[in-house]
N, C-alpha and C. Protein backbone atom coordinates (compact mmCIF):
# COMPACT_ATOMS: atom_id res chain seq x y z
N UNK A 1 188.01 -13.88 201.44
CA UNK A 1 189.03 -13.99 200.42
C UNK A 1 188.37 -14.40 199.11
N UNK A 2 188.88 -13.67 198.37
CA UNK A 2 188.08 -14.14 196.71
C UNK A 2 188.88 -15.28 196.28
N UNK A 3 188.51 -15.90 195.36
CA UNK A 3 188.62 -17.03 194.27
C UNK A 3 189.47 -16.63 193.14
N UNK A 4 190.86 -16.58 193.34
CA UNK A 4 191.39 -16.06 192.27
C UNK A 4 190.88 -16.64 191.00
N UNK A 5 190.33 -17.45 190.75
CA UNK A 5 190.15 -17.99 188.82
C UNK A 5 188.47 -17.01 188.95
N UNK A 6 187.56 -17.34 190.03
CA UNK A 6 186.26 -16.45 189.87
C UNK A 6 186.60 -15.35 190.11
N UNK A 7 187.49 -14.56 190.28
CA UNK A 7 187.46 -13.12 189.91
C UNK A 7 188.29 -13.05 188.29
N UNK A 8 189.12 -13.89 188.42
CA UNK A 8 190.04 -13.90 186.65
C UNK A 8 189.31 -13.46 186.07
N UNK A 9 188.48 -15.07 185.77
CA UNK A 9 187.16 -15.05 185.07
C UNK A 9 185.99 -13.74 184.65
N UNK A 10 185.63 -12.93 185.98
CA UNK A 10 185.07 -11.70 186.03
C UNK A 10 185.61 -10.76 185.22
N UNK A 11 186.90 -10.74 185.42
CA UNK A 11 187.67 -9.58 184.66
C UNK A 11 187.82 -9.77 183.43
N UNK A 12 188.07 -11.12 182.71
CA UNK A 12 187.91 -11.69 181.42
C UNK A 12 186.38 -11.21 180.83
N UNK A 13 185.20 -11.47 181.42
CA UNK A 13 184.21 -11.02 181.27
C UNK A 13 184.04 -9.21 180.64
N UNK A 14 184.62 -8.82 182.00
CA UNK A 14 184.68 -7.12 181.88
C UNK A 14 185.46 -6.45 180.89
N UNK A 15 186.43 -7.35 180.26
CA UNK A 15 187.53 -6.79 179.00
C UNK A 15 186.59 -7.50 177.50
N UNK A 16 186.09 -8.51 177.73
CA UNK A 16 185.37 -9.31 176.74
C UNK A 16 183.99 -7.66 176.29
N UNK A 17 183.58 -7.42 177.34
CA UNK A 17 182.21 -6.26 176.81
C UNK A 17 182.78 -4.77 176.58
N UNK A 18 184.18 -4.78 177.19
CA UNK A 18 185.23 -3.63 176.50
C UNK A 18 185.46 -3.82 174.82
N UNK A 19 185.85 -5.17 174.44
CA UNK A 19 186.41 -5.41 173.10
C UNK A 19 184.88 -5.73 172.60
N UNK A 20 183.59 -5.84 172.98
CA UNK A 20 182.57 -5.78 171.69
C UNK A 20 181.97 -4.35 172.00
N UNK A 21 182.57 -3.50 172.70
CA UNK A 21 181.90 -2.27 172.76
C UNK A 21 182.94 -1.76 171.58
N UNK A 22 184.26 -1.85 171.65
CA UNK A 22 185.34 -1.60 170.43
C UNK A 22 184.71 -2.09 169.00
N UNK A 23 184.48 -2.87 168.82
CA UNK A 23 184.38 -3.77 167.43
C UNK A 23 183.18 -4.02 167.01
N UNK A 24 182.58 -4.18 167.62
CA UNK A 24 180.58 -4.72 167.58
C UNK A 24 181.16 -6.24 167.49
N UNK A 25 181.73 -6.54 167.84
CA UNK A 25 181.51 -7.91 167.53
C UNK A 25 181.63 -9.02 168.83
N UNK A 26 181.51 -10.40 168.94
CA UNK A 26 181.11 -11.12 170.23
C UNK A 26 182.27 -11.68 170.50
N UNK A 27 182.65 -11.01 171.85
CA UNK A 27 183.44 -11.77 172.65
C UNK A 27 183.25 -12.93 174.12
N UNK A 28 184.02 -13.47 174.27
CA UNK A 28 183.80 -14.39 175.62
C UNK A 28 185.46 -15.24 176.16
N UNK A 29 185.23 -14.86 177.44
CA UNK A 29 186.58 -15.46 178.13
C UNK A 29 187.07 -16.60 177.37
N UNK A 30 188.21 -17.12 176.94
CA UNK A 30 188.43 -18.54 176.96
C UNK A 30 188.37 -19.75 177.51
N UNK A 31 187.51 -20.70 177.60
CA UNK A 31 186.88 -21.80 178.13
C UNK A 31 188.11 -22.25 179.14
N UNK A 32 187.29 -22.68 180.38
CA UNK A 32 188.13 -23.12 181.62
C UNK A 32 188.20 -24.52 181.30
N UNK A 33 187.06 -25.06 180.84
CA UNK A 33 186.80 -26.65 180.65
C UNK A 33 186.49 -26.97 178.84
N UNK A 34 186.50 -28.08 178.82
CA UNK A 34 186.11 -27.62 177.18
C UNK A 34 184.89 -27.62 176.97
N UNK A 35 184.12 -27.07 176.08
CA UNK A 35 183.27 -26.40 175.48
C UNK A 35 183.25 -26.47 173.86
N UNK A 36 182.05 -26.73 173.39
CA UNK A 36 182.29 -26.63 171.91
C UNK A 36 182.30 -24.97 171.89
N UNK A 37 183.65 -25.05 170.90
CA UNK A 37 183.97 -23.79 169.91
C UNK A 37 182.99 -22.99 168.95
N UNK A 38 182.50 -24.10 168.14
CA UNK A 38 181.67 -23.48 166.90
C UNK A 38 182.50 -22.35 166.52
N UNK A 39 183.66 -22.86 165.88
CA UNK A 39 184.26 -21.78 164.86
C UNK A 39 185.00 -20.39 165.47
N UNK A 40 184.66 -19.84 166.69
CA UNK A 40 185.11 -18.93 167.64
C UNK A 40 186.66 -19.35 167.79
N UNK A 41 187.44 -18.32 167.73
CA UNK A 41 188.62 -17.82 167.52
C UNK A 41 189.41 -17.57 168.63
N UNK A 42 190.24 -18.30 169.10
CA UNK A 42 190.64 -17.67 170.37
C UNK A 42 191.80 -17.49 170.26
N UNK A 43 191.91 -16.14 171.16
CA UNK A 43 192.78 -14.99 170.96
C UNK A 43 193.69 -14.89 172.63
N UNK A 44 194.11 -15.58 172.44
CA UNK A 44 194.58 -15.82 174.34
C UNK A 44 193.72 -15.93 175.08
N UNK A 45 193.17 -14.97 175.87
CA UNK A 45 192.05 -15.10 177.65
C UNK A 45 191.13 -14.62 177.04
N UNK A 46 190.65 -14.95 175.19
CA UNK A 46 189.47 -14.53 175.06
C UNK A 46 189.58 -14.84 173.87
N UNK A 47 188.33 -15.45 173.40
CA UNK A 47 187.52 -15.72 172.05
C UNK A 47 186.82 -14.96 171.52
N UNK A 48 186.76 -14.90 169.93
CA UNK A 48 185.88 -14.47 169.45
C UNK A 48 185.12 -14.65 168.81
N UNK A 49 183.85 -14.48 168.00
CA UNK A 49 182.65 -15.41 167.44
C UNK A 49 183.25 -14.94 165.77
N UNK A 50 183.03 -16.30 164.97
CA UNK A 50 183.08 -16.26 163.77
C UNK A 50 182.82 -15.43 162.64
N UNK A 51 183.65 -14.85 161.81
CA UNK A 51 183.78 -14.11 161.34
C UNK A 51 184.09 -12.55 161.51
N UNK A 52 184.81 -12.46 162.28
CA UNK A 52 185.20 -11.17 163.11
C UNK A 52 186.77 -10.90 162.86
N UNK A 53 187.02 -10.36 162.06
CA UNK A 53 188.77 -9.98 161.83
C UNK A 53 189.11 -9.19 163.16
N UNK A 54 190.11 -9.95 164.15
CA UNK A 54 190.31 -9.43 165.41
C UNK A 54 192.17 -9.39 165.30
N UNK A 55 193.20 -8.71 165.13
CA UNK A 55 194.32 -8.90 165.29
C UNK A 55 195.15 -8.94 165.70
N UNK A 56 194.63 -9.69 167.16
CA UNK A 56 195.48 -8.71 168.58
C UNK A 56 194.98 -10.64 169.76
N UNK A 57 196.02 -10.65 170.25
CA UNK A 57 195.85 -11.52 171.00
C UNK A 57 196.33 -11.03 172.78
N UNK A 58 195.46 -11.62 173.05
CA UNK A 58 194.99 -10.90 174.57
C UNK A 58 195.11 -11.54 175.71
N UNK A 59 196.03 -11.39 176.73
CA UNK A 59 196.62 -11.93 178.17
C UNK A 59 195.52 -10.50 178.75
N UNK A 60 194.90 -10.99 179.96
CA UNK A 60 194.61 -10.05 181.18
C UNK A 60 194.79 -10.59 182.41
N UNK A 61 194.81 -9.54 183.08
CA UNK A 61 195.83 -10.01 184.51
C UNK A 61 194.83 -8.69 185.45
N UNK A 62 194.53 -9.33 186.36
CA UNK A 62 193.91 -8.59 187.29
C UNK A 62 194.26 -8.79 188.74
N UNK A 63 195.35 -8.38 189.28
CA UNK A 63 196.54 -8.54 189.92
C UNK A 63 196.54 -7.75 190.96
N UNK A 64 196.81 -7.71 192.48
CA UNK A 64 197.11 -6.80 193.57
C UNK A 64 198.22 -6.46 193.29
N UNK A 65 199.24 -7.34 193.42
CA UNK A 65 201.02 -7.02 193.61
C UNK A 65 201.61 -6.38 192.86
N UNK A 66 201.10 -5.24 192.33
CA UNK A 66 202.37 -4.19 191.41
C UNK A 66 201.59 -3.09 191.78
N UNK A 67 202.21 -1.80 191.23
CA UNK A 67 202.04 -0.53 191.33
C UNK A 67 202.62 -0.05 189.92
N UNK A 68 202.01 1.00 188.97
CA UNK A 68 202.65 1.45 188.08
C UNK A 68 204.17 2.12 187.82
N UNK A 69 204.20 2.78 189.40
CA UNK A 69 205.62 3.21 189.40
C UNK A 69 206.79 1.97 189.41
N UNK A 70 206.16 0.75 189.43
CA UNK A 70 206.91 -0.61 189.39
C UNK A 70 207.94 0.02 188.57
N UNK A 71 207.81 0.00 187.15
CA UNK A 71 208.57 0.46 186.38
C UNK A 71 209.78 0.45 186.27
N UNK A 72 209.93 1.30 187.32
CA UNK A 72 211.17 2.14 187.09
C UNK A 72 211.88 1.25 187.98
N UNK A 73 211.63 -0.11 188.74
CA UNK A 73 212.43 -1.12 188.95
C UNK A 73 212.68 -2.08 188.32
N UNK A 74 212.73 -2.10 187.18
CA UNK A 74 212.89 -2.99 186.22
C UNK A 74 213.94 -3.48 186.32
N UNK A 75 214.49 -4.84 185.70
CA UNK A 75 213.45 -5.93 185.25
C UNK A 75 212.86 -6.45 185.92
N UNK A 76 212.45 -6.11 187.65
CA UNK A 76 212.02 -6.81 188.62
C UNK A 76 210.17 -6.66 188.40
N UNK A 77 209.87 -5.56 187.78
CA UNK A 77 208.28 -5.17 187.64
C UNK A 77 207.59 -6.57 187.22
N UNK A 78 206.31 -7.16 187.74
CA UNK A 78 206.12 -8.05 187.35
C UNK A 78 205.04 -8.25 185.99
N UNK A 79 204.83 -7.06 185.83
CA UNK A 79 204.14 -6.67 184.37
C UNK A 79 205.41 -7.14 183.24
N UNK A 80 206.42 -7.21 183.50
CA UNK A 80 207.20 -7.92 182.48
C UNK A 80 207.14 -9.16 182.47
N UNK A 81 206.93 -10.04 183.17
CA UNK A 81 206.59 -11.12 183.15
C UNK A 81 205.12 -11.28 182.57
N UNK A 82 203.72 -10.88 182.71
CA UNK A 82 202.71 -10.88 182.13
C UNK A 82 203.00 -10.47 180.77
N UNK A 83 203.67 -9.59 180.39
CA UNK A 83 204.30 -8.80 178.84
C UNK A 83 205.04 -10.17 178.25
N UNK A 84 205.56 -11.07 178.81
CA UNK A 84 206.94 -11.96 177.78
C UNK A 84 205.38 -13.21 177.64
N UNK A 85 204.61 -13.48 178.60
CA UNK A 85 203.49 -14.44 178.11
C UNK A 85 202.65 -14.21 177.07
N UNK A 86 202.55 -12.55 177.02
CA UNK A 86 201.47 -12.39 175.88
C UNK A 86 202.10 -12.12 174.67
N UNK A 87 203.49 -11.84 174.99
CA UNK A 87 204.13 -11.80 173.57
C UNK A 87 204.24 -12.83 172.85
N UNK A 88 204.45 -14.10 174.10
CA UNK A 88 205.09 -15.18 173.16
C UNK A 88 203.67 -15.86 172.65
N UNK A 89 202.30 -15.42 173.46
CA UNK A 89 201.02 -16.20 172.72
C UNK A 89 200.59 -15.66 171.70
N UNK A 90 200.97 -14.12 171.33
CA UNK A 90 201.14 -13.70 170.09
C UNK A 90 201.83 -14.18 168.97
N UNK A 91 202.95 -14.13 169.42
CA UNK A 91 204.35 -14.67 168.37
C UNK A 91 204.03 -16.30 167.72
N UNK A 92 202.58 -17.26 169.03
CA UNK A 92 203.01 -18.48 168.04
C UNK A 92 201.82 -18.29 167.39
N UNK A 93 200.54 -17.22 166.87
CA UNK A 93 199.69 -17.17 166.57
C UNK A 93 200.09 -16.23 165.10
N UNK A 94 199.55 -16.57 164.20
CA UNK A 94 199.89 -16.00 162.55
C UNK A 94 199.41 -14.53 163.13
N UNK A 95 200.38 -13.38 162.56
CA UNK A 95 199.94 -12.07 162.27
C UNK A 95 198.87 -11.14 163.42
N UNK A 96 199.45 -11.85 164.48
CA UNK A 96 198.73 -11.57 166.04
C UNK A 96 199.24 -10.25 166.56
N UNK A 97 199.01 -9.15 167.25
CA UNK A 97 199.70 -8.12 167.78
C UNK A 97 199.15 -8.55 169.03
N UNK A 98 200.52 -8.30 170.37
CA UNK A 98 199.61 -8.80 171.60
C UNK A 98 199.58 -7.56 172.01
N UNK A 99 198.35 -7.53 173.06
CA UNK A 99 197.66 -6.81 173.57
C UNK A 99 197.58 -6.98 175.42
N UNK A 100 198.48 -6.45 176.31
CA UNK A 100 198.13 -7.02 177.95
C UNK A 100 197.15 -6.25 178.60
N UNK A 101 196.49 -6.21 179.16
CA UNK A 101 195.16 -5.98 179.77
C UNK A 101 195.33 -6.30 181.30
N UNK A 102 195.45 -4.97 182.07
CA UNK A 102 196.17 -5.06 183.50
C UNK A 102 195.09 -4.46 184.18
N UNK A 103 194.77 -4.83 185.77
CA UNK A 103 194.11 -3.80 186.31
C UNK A 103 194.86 -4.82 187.61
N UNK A 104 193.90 -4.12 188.70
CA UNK A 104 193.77 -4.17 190.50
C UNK A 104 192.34 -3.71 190.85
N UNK A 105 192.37 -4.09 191.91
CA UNK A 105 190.57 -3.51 192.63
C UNK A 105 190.92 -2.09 192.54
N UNK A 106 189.95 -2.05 192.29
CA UNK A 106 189.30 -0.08 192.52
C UNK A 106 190.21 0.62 191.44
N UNK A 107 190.66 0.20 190.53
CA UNK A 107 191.76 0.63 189.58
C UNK A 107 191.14 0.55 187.99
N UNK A 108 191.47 1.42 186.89
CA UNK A 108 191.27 1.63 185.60
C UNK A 108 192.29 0.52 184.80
N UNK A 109 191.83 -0.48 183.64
CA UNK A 109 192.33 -0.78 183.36
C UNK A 109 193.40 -0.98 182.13
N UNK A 110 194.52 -1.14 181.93
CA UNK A 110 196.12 -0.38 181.38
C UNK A 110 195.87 -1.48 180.65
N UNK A 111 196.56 -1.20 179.22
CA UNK A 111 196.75 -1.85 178.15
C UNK A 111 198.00 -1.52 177.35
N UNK A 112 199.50 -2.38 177.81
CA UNK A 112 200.15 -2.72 177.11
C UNK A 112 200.48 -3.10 176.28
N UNK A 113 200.97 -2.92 174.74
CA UNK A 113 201.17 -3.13 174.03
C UNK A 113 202.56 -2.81 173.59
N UNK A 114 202.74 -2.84 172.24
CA UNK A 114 203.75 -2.41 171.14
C UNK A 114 203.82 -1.22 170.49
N UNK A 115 204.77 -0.65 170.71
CA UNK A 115 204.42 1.41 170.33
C UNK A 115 203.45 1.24 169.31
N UNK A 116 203.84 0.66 168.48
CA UNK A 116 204.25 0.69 166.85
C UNK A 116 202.36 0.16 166.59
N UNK A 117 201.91 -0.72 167.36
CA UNK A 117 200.30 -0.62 167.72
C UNK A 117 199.63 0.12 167.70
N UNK A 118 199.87 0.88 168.61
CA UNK A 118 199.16 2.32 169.01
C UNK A 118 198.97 3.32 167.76
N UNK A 119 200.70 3.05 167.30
CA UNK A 119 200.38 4.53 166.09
C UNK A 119 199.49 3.63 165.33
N UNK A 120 199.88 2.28 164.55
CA UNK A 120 199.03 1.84 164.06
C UNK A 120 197.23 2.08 163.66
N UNK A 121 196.90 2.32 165.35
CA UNK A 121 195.73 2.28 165.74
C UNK A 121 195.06 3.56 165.64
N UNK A 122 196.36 4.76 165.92
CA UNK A 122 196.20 5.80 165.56
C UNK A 122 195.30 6.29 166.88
N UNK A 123 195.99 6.13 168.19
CA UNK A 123 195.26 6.23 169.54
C UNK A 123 195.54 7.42 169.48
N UNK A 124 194.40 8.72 170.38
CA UNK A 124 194.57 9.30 170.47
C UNK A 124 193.91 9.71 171.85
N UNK A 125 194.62 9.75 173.19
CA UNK A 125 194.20 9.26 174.46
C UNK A 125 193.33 10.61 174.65
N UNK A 126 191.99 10.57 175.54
CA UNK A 126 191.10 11.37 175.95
C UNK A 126 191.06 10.85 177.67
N UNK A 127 191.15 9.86 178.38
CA UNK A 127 191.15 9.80 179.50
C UNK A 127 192.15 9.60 180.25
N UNK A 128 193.34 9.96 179.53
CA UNK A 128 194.75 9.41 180.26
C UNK A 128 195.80 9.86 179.80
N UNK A 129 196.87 9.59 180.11
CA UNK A 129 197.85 9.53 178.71
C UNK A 129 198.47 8.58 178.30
N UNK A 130 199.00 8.85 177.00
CA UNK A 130 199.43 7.61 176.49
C UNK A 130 201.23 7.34 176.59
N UNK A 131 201.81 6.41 177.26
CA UNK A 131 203.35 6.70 177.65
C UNK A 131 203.90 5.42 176.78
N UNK A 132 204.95 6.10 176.71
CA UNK A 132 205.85 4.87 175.91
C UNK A 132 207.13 4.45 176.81
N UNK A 133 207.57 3.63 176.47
CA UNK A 133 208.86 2.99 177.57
C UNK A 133 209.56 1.88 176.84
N UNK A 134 210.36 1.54 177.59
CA UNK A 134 211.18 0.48 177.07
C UNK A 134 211.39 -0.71 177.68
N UNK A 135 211.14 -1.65 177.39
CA UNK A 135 211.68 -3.17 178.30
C UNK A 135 212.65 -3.42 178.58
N UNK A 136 213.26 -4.29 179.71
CA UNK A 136 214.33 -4.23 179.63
C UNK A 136 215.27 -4.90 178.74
N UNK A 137 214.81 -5.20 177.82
CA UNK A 137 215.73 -5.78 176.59
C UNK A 137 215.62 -5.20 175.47
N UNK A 138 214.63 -3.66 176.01
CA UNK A 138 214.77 -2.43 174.77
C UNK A 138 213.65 -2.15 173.56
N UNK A 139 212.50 -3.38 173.85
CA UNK A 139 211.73 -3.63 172.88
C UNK A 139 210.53 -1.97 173.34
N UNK A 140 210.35 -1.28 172.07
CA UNK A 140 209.68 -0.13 172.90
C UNK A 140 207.98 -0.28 172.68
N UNK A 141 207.16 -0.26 174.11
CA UNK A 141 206.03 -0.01 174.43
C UNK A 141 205.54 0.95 174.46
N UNK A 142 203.96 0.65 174.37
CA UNK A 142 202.62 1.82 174.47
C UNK A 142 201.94 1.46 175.98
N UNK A 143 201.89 2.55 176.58
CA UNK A 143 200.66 2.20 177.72
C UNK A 143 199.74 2.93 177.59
N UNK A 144 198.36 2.52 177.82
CA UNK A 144 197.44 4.09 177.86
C UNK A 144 196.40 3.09 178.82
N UNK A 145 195.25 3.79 178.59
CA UNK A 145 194.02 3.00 179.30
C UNK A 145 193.34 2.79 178.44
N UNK A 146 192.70 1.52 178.75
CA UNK A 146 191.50 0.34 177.93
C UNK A 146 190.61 1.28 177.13
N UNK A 147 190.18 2.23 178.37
CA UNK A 147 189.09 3.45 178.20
C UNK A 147 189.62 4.06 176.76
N UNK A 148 190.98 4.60 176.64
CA UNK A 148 191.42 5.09 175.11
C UNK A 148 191.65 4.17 174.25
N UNK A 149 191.73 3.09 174.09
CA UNK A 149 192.11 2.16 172.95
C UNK A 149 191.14 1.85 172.51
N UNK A 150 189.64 1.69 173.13
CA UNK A 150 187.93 1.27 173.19
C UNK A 150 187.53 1.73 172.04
N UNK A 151 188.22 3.63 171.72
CA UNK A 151 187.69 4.36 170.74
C UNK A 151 188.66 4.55 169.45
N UNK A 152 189.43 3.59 169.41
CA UNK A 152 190.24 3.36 167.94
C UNK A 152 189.60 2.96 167.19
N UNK A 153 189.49 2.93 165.96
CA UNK A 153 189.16 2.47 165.17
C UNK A 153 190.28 1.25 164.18
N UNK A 154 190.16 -0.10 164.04
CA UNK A 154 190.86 -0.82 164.12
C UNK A 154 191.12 -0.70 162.49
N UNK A 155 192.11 -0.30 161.82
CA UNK A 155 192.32 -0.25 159.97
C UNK A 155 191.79 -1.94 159.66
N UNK A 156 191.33 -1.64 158.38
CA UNK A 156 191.16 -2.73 157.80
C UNK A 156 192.17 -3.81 157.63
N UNK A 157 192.39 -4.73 156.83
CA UNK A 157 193.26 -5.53 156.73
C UNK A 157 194.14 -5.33 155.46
């Protein structure tokens, strides 16, 4: 049986070298214990090194218990519950867009967001597709894979 926080952790790792393969810039999980900061920015389940305009705050969840077709049982899917945490660690963070970061073993990992992100971002999916949906309180989402969001290019500020 694995260590749920040492695999967390792993996967925090594995989205951390996703987002400096995106940006060039240095990422790292958010500290389990404390740790000096030195100025690093943290962005939910992940920091970033100083001076790096990053605008997206980041929940990942690396989870057995769902299936994508969850969905369509809504509001019971438990990706809505991971979705209302990263919204609200967005919402208390200035000018944050959240960003959820989902996978399972042996699985590609899904990145939920906010439609309105995506166009933003100006995604244009090559390994997947990109679906939109609605919550159940109507707020409308982007899903695609990590793999397509990697190659956005993030607009300036």
């Amino acid at each position: 049986m694995t260590n749920g926080n040492a695999k967390g952790q792993k996967y925090m790792r594995e989205v951390c070298a996703s987002l400096e393969r995106w940006t060039g810039g240095r990422f790292r999980p958010r500290p389990t214990i404390v740790e000096p900061s030195e100025g690093w920015q943290v962005k939910g389940d992940v920091q970033h090194a100083p001076g790096l305009w990053f605008p997206f705050s980041i929940e990942c969840k690396k989870v057995e218990k769902w299936e994508l077709d969850g969905l369509f049982e809504a509001p019971h899917w438990p990706v809505w519950t991971w979705w209302r945490q990263c919204e609200s660690q967005a919402l208390a963070s200035e000018n944050e867009r959240p960003l959820l970061i989902f996978s399972r073993n042996r699985r590609k990992s899904y990145v939920l967001t906010e439609a309105a992100t995506l166009d933003w971002l100006k995604l244009r999916p090559k390994h997947g597709p990109r679906v939109q949906m609605w919550t159940p309180r109507g707020v409308s989402l982007g899903l695609c894979l990590l793999d397509d969001l990697v190659h956005c290019t993030i607009p300036k500020r």
